[in-house]
Protein backbone atom coordinates (compact mmCIF):
# COMPACT_ATOMS: atom_id res chain seq x y z
CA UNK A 1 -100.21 202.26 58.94
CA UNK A 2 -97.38 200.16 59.47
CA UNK A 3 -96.99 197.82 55.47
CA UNK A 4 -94.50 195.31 56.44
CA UNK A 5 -94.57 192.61 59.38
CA UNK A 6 -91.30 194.00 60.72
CA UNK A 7 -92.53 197.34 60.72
CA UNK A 8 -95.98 196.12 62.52
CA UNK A 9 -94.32 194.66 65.20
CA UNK A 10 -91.64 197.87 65.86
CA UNK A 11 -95.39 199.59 66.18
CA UNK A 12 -96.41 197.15 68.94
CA UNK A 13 -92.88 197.10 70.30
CA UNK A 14 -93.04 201.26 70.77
CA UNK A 15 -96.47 201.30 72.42
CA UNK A 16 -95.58 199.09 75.09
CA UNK A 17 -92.19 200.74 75.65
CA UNK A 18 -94.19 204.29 75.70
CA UNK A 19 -96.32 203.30 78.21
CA UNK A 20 -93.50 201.61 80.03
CA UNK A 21 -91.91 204.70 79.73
CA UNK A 22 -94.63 207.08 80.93
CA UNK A 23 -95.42 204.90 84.43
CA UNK A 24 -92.43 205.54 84.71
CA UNK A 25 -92.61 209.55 84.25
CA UNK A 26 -95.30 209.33 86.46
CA UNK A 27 -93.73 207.87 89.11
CA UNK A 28 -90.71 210.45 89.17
CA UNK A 29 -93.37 213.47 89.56
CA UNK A 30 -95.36 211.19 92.12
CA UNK A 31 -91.61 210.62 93.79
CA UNK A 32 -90.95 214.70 93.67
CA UNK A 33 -94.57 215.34 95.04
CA UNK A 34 -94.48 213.48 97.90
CA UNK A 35 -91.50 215.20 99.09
CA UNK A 36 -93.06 218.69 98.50
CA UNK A 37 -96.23 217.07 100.33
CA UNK A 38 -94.16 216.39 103.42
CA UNK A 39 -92.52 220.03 103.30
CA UNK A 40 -95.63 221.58 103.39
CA UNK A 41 -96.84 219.82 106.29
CA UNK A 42 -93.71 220.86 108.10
CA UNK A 43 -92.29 217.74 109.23
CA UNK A 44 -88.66 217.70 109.11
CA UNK A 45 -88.02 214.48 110.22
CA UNK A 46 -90.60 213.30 107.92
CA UNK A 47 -89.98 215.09 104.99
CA UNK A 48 -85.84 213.71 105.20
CA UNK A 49 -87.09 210.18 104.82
CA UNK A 50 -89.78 210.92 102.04
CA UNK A 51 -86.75 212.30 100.32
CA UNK A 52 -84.11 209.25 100.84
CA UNK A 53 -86.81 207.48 99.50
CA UNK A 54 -87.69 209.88 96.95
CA UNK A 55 -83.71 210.23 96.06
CA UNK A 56 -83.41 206.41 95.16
CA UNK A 57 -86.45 206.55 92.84
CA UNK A 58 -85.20 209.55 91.54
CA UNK A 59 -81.77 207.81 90.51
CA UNK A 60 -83.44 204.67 89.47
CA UNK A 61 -85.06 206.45 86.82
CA UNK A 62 -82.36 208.32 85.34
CA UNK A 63 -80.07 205.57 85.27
CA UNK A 64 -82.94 204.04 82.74
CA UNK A 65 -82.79 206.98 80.53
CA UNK A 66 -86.38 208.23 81.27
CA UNK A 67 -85.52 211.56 82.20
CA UNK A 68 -82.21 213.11 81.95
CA UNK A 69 -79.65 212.57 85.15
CA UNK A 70 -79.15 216.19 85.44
CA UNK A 71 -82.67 216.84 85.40
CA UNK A 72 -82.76 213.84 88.51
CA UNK A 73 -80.35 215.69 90.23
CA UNK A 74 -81.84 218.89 89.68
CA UNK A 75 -84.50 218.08 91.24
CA UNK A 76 -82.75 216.17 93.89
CA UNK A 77 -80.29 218.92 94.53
CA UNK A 78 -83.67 221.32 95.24
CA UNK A 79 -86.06 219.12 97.65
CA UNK A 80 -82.85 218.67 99.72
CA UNK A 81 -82.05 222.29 100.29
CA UNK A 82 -86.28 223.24 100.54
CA UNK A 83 -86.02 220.40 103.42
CA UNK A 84 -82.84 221.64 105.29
CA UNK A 85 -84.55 224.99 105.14
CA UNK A 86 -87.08 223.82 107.00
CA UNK A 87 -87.14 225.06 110.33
């Protein structure tokens, strides 16, 4: 346990960061599943705007430094191609 009052509150301060942090985490794989949810049920159209969508949420994320921004456009880079595959 934290002794000093400095070092209680920089215990407070990273608990509400981490679960700042991990809505957040959880918002990028909700961002990426919905994509892969509209693939699957074979709607191009569909599945194009899920991902412009997607995309921004994607970027908005990485720009905070929650995931890495070549992980984002990893990730990105993939859902595109699976949804121009589509036929």
């Amino acid at each position: 346990m934290a002794n000093t009052a400095q070092a209680r509150k920089r215990a407070r301060q990273a608990t509400k960061a981490n679960a700042h942090n991990s809505a957040l985490r959880s918002k990028f794989r909700t961002a990426i599943k919905a994509v892969r949810k509209a693939i699957d049920a074979g709607d191009k159209a569909a599945a194009a705007e899920i991902l412009k969508a997607s995309a921004k949420t994607l970027d908005i994320i990485s720009d905070k430094k929650i995931v890495h921004k070549n992980k984002a456009a990893r990730h990105k880079s993939r859902l595109a191609a699976a949804v121009k595959a589509m036929a």
